[in-house]
C-alpha atoms as a PDB file:
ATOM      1  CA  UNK A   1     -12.445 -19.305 -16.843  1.00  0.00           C
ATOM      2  CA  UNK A   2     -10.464 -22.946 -16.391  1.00  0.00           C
ATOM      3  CA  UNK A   3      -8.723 -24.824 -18.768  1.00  0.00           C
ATOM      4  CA  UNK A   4     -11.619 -27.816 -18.186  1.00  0.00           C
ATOM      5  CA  UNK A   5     -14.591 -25.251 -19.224  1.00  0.00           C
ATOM      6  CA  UNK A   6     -12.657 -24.063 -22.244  1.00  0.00           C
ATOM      7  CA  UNK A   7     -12.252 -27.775 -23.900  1.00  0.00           C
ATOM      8  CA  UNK A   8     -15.713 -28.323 -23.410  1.00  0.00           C
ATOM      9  CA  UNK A   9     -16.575 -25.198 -26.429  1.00  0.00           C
ATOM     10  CA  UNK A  10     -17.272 -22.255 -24.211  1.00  0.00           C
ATOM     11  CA  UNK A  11     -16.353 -18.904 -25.392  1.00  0.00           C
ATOM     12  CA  UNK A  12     -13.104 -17.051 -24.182  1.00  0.00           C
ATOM     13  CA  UNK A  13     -14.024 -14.044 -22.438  1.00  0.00           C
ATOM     14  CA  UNK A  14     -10.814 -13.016 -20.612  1.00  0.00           C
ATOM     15  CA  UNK A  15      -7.261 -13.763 -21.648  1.00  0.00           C
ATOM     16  CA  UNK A  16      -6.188 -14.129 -17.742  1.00  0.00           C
ATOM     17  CA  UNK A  17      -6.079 -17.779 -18.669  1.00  0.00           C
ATOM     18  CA  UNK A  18      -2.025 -17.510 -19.676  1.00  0.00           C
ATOM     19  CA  UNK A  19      -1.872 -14.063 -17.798  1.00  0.00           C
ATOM     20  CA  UNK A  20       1.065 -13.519 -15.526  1.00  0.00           C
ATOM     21  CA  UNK A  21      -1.797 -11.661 -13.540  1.00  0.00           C
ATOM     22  CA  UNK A  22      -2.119 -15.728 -12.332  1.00  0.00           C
ATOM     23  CA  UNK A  23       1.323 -16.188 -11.108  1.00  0.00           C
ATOM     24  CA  UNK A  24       1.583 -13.285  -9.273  1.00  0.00           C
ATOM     25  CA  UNK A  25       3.786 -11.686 -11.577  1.00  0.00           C
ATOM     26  CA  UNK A  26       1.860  -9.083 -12.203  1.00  0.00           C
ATOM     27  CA  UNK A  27      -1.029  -6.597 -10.928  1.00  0.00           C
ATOM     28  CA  UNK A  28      -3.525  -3.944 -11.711  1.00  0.00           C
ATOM     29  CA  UNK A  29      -4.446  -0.648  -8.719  1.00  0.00           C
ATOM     30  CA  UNK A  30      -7.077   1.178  -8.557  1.00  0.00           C
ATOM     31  CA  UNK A  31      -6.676   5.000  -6.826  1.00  0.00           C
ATOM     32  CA  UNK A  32      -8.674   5.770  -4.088  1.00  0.00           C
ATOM     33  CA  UNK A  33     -10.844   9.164  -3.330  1.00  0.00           C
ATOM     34  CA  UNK A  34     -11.245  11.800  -3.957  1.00  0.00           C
ATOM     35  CA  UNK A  35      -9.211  11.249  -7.201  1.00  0.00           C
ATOM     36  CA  UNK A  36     -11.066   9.102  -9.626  1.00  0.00           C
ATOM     37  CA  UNK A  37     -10.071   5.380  -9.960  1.00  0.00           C
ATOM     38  CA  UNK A  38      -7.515   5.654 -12.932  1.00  0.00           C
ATOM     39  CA  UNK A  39      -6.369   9.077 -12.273  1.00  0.00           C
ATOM     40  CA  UNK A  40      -3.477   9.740 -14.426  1.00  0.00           C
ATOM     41  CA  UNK A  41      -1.431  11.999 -12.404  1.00  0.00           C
ATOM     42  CA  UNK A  42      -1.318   9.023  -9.658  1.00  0.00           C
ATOM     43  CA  UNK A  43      -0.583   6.246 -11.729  1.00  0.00           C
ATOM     44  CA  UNK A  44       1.865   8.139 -13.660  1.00  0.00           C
ATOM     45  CA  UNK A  45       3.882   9.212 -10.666  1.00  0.00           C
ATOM     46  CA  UNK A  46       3.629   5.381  -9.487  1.00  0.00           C
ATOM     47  CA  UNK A  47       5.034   4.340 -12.681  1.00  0.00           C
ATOM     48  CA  UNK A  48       8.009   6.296 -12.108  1.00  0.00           C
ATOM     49  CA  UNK A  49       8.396   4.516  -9.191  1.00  0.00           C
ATOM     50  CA  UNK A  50       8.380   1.569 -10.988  1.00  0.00           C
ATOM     51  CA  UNK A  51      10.530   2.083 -13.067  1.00  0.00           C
ATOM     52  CA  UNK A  52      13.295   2.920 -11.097  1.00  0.00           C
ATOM     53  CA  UNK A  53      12.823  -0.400  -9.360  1.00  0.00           C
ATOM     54  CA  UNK A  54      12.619  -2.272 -12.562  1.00  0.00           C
ATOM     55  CA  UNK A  55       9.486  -3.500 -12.466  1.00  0.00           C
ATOM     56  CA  UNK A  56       7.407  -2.917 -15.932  1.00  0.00           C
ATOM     57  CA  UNK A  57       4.446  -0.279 -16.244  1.00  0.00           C
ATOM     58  CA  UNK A  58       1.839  -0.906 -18.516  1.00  0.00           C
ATOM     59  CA  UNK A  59       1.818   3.370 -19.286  1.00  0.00           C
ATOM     60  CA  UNK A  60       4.724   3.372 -20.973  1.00  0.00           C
ATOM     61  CA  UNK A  61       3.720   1.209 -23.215  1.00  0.00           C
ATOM     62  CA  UNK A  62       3.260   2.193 -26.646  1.00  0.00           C
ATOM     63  CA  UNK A  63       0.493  -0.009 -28.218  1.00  0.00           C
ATOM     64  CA  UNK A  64      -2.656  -1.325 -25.785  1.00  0.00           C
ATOM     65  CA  UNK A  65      -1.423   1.451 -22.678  1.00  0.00           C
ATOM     66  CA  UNK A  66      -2.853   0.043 -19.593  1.00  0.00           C
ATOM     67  CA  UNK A  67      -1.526   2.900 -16.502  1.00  0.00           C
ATOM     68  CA  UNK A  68      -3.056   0.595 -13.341  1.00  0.00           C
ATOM     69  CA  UNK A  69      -1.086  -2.808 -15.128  1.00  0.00           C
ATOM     70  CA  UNK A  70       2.451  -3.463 -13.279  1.00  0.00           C
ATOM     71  CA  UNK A  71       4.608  -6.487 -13.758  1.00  0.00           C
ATOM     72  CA  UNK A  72       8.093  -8.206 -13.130  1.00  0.00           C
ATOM     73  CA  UNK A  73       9.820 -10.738 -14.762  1.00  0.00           C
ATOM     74  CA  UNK A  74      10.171 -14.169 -12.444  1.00  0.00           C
ATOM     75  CA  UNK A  75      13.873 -13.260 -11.715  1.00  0.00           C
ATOM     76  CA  UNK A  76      13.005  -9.592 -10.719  1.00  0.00           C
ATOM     77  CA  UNK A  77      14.870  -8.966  -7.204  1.00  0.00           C
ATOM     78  CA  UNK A  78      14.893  -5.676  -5.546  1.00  0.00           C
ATOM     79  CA  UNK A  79      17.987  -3.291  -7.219  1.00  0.00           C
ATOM     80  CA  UNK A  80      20.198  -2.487  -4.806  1.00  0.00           C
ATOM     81  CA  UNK A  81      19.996   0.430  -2.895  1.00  0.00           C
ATOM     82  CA  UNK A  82      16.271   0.176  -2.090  1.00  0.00           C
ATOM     83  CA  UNK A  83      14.714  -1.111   1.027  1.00  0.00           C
ATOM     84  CA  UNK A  84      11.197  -1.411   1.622  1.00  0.00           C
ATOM     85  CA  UNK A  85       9.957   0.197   4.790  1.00  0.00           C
ATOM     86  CA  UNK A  86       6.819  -0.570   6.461  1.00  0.00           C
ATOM     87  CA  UNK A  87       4.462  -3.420   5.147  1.00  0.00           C
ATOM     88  CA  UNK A  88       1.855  -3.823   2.145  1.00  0.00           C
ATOM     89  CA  UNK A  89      -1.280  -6.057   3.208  1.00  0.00           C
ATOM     90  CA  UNK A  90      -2.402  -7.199  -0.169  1.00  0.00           C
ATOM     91  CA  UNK A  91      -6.063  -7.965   0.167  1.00  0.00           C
ATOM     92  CA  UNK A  92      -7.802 -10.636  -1.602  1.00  0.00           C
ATOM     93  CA  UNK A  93     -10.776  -9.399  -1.959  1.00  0.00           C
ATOM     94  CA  UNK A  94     -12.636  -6.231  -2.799  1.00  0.00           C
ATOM     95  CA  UNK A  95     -13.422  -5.711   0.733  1.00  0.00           C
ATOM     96  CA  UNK A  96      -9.790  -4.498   1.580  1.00  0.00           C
ATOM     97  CA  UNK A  97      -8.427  -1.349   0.956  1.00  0.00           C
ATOM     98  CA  UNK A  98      -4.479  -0.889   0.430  1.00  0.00           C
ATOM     99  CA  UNK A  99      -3.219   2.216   1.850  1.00  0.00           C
ATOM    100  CA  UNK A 100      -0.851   3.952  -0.063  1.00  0.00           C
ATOM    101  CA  UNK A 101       1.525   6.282   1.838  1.00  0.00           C
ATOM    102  CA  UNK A 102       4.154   8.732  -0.208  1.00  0.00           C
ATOM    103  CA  UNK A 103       6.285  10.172   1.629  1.00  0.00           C
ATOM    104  CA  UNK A 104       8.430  12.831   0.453  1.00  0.00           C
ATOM    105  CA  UNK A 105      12.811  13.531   0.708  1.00  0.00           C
ATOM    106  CA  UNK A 106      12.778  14.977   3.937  1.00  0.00           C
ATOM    107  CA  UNK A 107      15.966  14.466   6.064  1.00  0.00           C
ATOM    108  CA  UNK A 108      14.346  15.030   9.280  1.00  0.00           C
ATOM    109  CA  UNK A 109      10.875  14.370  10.240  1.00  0.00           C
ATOM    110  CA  UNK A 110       8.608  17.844  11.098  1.00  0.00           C
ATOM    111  CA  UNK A 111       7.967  18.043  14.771  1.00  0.00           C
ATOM    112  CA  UNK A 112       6.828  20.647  16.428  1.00  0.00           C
ATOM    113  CA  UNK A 113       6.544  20.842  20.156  1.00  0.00           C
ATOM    114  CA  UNK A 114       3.005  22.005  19.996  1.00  0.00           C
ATOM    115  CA  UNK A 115       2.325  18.616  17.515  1.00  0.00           C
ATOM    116  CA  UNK A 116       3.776  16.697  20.247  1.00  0.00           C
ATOM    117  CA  UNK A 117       1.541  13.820  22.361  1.00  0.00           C
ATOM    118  CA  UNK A 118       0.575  15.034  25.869  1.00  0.00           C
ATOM    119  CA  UNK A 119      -1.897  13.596  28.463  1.00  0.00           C
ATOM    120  CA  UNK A 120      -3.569  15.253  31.026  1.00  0.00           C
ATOM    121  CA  UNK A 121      -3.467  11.442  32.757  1.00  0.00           C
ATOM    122  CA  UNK A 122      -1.986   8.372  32.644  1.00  0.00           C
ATOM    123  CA  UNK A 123      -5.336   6.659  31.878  1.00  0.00           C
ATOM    124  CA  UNK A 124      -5.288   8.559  28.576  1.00  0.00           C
ATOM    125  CA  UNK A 125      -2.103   7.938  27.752  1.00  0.00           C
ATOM    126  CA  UNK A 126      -2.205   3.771  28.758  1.00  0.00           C
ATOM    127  CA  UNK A 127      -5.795   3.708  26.635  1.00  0.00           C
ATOM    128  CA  UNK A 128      -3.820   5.304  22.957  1.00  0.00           C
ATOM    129  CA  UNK A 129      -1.338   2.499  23.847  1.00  0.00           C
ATOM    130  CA  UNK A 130      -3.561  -0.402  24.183  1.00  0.00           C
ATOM    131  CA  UNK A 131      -5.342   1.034  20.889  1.00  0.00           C
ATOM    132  CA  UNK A 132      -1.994   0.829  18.870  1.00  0.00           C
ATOM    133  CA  UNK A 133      -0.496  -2.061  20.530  1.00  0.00           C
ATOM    134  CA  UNK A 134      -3.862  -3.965  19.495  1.00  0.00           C
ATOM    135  CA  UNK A 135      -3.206  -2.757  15.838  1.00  0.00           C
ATOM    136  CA  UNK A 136       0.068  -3.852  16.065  1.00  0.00           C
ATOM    137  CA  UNK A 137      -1.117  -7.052  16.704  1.00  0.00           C
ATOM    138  CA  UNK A 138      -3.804  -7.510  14.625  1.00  0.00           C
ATOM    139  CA  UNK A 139      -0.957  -6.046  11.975  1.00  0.00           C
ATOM    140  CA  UNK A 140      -3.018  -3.353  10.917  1.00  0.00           C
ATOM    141  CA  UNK A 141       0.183  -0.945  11.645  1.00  0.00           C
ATOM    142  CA  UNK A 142       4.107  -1.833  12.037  1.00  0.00           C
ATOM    143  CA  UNK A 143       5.482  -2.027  15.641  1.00  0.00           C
ATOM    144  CA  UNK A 144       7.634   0.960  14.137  1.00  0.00           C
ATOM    145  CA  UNK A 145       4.585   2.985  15.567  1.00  0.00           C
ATOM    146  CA  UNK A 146       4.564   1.813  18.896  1.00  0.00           C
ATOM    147  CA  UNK A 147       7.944   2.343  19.161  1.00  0.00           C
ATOM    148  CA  UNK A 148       7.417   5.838  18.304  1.00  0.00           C
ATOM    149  CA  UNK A 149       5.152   6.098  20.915  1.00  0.00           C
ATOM    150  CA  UNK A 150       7.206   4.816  23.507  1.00  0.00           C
ATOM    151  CA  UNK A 151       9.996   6.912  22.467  1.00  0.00           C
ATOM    152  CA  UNK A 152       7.690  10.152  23.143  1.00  0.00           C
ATOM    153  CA  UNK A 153       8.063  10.760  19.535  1.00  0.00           C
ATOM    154  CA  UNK A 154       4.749  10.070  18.034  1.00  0.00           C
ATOM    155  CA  UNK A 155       3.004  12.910  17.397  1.00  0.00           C
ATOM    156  CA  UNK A 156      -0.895  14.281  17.188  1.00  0.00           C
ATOM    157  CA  UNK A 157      -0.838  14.002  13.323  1.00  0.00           C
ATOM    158  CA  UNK A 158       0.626  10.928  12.991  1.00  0.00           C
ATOM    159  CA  UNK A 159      -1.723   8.985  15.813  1.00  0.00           C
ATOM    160  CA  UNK A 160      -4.474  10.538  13.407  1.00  0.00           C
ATOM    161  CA  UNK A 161      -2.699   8.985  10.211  1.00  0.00           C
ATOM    162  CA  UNK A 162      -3.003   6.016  12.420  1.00  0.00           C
ATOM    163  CA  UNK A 163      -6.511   5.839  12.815  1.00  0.00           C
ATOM    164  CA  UNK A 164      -7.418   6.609   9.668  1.00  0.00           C
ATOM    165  CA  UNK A 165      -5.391   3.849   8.291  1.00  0.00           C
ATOM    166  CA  UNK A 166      -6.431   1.618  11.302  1.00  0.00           C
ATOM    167  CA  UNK A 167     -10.099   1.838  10.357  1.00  0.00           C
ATOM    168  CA  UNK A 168      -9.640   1.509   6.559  1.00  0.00           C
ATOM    169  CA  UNK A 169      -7.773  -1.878   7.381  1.00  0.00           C
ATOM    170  CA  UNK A 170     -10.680  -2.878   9.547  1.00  0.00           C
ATOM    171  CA  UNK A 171     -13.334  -2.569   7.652  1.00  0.00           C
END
């Protein structure tokens, strides 16, 4: 509701009006299947994320607890020692899905030689290319995966990861 439409008599219905929800400052998510859309277990082990990056979770607090809120102050920077890795599309619609990939404290990533990517021809091989390369450009995935492709180290499961997040991002 605007500001205009307010001094004219209509009725509040959201307080969004002075929300930081406007500014950017803060958000609400929504899990995806097969867990339902404000699981508990998910948003609680988000919100431990959260906190350890200093940004505020709406589950821990003690009146009006609102798990899928999340917020930062304007002068929230990222605490040192974190980096972010990959990229976040933020969609502005409902359309758009935002995948959202855990991954756990391994030092090494699994491989194992029967997991890794072999062709029977180049033609094969140059077609999963182009299909990544034009994700990479339509920055659906990060060049980080083409790399990895390059390199010989991409293997079966991950090019499936890939597609499923490919197609989610395109639709």
């Amino acid at each position: 509701m605007h500001k205009a439409e307010l001094d004219q008599g209509r009725l509040i219905v959201t307080w969004t009006l002075d929300s930081n929800h406007k500014s950017r400052l803060a958000w609400d998510i929504a899990v995806g299947p097969p867990q339902t859309l404000y699981d508990v277990t998910t948003l609680s082990r988000v919100g431990a994320i959260a906190r350890k990056l200093d940004i505020t979770w709406g589950g821990d607090w003690t009146a009006n607890i609102d798990r899928p809120h999340f917020e930062v102050k304007p002068t929230w920077i990222m605490p040192k020692g974190y980096k972010i890795e990959g990229q976040v599309i933020v969609p502005t619609n409902s359309k758009y899905q935002v995948q959202l990939i855990v991954e756990g404290n391994t030092t090494k990533p699994i491989v194992k030689d029967d997991d890794k990517m072999q062709f029977t021809n180049e033609t094969l091989k140059a077609a999963v290319r182009d299909y990544l390369k034009q994700a990479v450009d339509k920055k659906l995935i990060d060049k980080s995966h083409l790399e990895k492709f390059d390199a010989g180290t991409l293997t079966n499961g991950d090019l499936k990861g890939l597609e499923i997040i490919i197609a989610q991002r395109s639709a």
